[in-house]
Structure formats: C-alpha cells, structure tokens
C-alpha atoms as a PDB file:
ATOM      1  CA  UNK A   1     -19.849  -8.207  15.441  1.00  0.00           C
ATOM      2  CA  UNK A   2     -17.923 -10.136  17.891  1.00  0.00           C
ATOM      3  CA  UNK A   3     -14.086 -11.366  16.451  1.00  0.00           C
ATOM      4  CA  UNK A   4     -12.840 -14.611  17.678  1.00  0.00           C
ATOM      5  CA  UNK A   5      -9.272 -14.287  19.978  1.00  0.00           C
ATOM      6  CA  UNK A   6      -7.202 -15.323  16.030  1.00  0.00           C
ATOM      7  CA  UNK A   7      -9.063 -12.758  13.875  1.00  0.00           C
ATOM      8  CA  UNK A   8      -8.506  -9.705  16.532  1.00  0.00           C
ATOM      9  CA  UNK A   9      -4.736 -10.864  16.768  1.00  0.00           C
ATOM     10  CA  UNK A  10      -4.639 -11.270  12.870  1.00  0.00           C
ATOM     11  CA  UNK A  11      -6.149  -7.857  12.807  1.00  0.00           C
ATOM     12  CA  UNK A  12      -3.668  -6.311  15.404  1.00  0.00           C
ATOM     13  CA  UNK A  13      -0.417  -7.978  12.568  1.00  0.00           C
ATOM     14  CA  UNK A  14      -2.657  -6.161   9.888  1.00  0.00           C
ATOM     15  CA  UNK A  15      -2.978  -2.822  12.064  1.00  0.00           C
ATOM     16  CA  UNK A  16       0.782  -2.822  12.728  1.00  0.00           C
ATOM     17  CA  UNK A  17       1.536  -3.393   9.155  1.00  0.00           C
ATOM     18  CA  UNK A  18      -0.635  -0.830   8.013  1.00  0.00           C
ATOM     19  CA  UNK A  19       1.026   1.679  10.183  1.00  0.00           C
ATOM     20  CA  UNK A  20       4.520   1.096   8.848  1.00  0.00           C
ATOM     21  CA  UNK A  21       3.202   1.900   5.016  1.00  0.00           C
ATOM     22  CA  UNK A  22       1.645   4.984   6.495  1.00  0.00           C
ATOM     23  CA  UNK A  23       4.986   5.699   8.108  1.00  0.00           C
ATOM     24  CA  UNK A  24       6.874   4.579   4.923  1.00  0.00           C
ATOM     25  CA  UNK A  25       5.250   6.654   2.776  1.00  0.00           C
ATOM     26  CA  UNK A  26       4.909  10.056   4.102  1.00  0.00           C
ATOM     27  CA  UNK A  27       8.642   9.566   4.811  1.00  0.00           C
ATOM     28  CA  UNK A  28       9.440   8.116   1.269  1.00  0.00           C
ATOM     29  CA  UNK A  29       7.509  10.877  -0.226  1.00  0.00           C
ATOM     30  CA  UNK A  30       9.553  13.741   1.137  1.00  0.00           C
ATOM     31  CA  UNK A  31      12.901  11.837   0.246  1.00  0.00           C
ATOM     32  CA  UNK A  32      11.810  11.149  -2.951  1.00  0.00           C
ATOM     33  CA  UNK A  33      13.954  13.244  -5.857  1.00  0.00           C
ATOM     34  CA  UNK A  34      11.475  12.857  -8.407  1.00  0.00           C
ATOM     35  CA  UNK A  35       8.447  15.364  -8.393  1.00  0.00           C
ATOM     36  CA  UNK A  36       5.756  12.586  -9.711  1.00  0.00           C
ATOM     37  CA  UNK A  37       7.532   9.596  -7.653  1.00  0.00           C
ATOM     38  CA  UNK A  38       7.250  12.003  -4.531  1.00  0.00           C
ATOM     39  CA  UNK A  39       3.310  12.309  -5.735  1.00  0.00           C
ATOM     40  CA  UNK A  40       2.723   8.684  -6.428  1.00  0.00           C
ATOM     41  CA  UNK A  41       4.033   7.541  -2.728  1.00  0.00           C
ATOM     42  CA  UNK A  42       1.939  10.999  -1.342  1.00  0.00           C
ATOM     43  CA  UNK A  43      -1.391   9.022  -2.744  1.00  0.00           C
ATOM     44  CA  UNK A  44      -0.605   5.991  -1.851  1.00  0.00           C
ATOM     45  CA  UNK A  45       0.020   7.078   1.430  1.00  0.00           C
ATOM     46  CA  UNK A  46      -3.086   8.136   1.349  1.00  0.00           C
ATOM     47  CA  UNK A  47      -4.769   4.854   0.572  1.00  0.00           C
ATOM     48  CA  UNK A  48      -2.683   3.004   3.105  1.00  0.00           C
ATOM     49  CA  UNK A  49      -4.559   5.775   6.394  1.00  0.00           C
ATOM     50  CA  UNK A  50      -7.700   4.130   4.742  1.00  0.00           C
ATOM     51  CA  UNK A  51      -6.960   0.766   5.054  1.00  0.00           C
ATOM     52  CA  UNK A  52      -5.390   1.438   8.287  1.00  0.00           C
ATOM     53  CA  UNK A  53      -8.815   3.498   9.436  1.00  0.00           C
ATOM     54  CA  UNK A  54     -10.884   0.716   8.160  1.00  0.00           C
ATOM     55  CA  UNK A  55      -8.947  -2.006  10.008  1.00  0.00           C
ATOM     56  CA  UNK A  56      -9.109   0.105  13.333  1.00  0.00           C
ATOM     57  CA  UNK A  57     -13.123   0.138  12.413  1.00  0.00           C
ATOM     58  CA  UNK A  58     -13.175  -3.622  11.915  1.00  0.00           C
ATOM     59  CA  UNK A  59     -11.455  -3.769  15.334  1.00  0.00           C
ATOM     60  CA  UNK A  60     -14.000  -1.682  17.274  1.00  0.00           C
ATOM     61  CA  UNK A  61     -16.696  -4.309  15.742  1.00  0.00           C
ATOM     62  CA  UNK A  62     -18.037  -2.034  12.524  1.00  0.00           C
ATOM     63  CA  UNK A  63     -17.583  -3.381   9.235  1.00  0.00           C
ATOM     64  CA  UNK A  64     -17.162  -0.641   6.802  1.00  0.00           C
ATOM     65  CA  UNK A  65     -18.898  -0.649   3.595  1.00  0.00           C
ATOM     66  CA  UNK A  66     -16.305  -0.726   0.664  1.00  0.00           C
ATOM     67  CA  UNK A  67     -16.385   1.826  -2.473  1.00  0.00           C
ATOM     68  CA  UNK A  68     -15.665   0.878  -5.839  1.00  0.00           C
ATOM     69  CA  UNK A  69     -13.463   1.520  -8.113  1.00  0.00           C
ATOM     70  CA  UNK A  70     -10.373   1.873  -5.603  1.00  0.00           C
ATOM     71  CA  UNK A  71      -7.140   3.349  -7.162  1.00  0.00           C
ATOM     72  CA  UNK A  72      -6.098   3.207 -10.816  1.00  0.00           C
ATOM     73  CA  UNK A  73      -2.867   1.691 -11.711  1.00  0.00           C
ATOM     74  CA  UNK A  74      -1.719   5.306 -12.927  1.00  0.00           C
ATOM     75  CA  UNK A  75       1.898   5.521 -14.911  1.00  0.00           C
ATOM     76  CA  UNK A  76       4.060   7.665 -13.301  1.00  0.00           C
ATOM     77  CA  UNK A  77       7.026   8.672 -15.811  1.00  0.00           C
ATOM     78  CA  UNK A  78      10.146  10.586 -14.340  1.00  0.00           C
ATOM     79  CA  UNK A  79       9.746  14.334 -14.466  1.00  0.00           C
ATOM     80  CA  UNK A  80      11.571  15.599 -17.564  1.00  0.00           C
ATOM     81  CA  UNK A  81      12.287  19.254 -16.325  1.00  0.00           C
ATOM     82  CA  UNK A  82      14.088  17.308 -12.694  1.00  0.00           C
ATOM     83  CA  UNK A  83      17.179  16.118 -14.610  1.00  0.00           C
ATOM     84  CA  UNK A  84      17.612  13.851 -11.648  1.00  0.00           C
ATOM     85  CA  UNK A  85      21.489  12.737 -11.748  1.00  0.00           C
ATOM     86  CA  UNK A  86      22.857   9.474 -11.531  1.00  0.00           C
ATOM     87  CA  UNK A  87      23.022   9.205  -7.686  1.00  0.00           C
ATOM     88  CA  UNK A  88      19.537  11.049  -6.688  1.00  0.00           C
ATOM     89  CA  UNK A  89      18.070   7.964  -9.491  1.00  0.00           C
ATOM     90  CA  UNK A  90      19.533   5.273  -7.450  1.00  0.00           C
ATOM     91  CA  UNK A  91      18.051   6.907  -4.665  1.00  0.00           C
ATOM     92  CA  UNK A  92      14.549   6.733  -5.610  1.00  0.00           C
ATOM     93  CA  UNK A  93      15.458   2.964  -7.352  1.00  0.00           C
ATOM     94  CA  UNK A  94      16.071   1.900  -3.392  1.00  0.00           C
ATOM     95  CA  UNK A  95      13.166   3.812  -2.140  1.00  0.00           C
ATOM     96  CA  UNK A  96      10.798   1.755  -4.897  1.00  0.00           C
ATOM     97  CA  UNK A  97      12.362  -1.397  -4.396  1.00  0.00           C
ATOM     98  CA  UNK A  98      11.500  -1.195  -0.648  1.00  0.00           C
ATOM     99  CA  UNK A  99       7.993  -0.067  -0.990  1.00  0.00           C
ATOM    100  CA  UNK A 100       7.409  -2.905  -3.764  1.00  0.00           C
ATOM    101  CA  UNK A 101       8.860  -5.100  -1.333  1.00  0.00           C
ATOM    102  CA  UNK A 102       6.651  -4.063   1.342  1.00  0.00           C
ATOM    103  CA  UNK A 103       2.912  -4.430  -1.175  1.00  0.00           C
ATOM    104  CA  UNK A 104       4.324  -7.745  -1.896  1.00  0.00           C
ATOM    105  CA  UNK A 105       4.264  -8.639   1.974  1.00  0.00           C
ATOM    106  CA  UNK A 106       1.578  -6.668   3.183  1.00  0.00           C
ATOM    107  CA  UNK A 107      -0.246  -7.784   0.107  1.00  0.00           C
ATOM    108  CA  UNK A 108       0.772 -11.867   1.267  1.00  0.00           C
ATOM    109  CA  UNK A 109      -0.897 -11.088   4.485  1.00  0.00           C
ATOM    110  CA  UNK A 110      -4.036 -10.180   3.450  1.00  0.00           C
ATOM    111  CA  UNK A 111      -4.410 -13.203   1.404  1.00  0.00           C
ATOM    112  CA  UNK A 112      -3.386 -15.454   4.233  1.00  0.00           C
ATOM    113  CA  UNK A 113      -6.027 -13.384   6.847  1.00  0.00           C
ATOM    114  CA  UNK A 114      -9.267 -13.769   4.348  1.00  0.00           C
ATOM    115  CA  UNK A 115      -9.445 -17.280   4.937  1.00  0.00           C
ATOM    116  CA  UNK A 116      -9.230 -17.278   8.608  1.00  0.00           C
ATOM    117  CA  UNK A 117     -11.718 -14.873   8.988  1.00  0.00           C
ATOM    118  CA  UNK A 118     -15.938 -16.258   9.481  1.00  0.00           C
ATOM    119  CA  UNK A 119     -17.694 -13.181   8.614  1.00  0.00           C
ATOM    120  CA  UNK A 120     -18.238 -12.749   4.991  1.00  0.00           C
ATOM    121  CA  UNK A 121     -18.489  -9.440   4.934  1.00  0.00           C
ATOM    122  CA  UNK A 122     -15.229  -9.071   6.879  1.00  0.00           C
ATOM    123  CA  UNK A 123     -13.748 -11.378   4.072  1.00  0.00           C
ATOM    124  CA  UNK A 124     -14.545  -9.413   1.343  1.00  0.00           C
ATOM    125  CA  UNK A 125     -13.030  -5.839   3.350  1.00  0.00           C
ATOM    126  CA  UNK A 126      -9.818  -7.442   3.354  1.00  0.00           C
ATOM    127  CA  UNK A 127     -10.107  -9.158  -0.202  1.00  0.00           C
ATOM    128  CA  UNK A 128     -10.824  -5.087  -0.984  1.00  0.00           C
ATOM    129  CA  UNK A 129      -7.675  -3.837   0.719  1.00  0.00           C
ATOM    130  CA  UNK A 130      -5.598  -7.059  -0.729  1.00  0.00           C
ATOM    131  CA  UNK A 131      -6.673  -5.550  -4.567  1.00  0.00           C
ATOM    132  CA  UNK A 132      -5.764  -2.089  -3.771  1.00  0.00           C
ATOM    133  CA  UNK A 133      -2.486  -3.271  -2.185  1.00  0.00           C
ATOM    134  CA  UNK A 134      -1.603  -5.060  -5.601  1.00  0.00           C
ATOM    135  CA  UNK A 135      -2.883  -1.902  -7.709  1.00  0.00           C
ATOM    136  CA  UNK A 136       0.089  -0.291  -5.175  1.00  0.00           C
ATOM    137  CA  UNK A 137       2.781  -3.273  -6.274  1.00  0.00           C
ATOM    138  CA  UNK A 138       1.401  -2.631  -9.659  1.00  0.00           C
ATOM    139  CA  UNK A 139       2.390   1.509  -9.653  1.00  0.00           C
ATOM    140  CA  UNK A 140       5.268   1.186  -8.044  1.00  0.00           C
ATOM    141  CA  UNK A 141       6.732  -1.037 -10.884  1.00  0.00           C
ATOM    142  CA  UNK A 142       5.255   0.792 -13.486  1.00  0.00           C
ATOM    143  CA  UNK A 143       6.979   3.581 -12.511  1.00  0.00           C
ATOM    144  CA  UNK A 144      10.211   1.924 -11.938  1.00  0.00           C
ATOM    145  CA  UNK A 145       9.720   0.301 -15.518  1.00  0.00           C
ATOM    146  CA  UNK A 146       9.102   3.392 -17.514  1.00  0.00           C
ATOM    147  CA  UNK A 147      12.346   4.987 -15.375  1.00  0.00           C
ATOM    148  CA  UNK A 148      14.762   2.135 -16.531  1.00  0.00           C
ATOM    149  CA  UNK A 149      14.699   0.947 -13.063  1.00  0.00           C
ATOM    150  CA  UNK A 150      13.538  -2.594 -12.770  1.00  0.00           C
ATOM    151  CA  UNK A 151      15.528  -5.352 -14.457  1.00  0.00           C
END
C-alpha cells in the first residue's frame, strides 16, 4: 500500500497523538488515588499502545486486520475500602477531566482523518480506533458519574 504525501502526514498527527495517551496514561495511572481509577487508565493505556502499534503498521504500508468486540464500556465505582479524602478526590476529578478531554480530541481526529483517507480498508482501521476511543470517553465518565464527579 502506497499513502499519498496528506494521509502519511495525517498519520504522523495521529502517531503523535497516540503517543501522548500512552504517555498520559501510564503516568495518570500511577497518580491516580483510587485503586479501580488507577486500573481503568492501566487498560486503557493499554488500548491506546494498540492503536499506536497499529498506526506505526499502517505507516510502514501493512494494514492490520481489526478484532471485534474492542473494549467494554466497564463501570468503574470508587473503591470503598480507599476512603479517598476530599483533596486526593479532586485529584483524580482533574486527572479524568483531562483524559476525557483528550478522547474527545483524539476521538475528533479520527473522524476528520477517515474521510481523507482512499483505501477502504484503511478507513475502516481508523473508524475501529475512533469507536474504541469513544468506548474510552464513555469509561472515563462513567466513572466520574458514579464518583459524584461530573456535573
């Protein structure tokens, strides 16, 4: 697969992004106070080296076949036994407001890249990564709903 000059620098903005969430969340997951917020960012961390790793395939002219299923929008309620006081909640708050934030752009991104891209099958990797990013947005504020944290 050859990519035009647009698609490989669209591809480079996705890479880039991709890298930060990788970034963000292993970092996000240690600060975390919460035992199952720390969890939630550790897997979605995860998710975000795949999408990086298939990106960096997509790059070097493979395009990765896509599983299904993906990641389930899993609720994520604070840990009971933590106790976590009033500052160490506003904590995590910030630290959930930036990462839903971030889905929302990174999410934005991929919808804008699909269409510019002529490969089909290229289309429907990043349509893939764009659902998974939303199941992220969707986690995020599930757990900041069920923790009294979104308004």
């Amino acid at each position: 697969m050859t990519l035009t000059q647009k698609e490989t620098t669209l591809l480079q903005d996705l890479k880039s992004q991709e890298q930060l969430c990788v970034e963000k969340y292993a970092k996000y997951s240690s600060d975390a106070c919460d035992g199952n917020l720390k969890n939630l960012f550790s897997q979605i961390g995860q998710s975000e080296k795949q999408h990086l790793d298939t990106i960096n395939q997509i790059l070097g002219g493979t395009v990765p076949q896509m599983g299904v299923g993906g990641n389930q929008a899993n609720s994520m309620q604070a840990d009971l036994n933590s106790q976590l006081n009033e500052e160490d909640k506003q904590k995590d708050k910030y630290l959930c407001s930036d990462v839903l934030s971030t889905e929302k752009h990174v999410s934005s991104t991929y919808n804008t890249c699909i269409f510019e891209f002529k490969d089909t099958n290229v289309r429907n990797v990043l349509n893939h990564i764009q659902k998974e990013e939303q199941q992220h947005g969707e986690q995020i504020y599930n757990y900041m709903s069920q923790n009294g944290m979104y308004n």
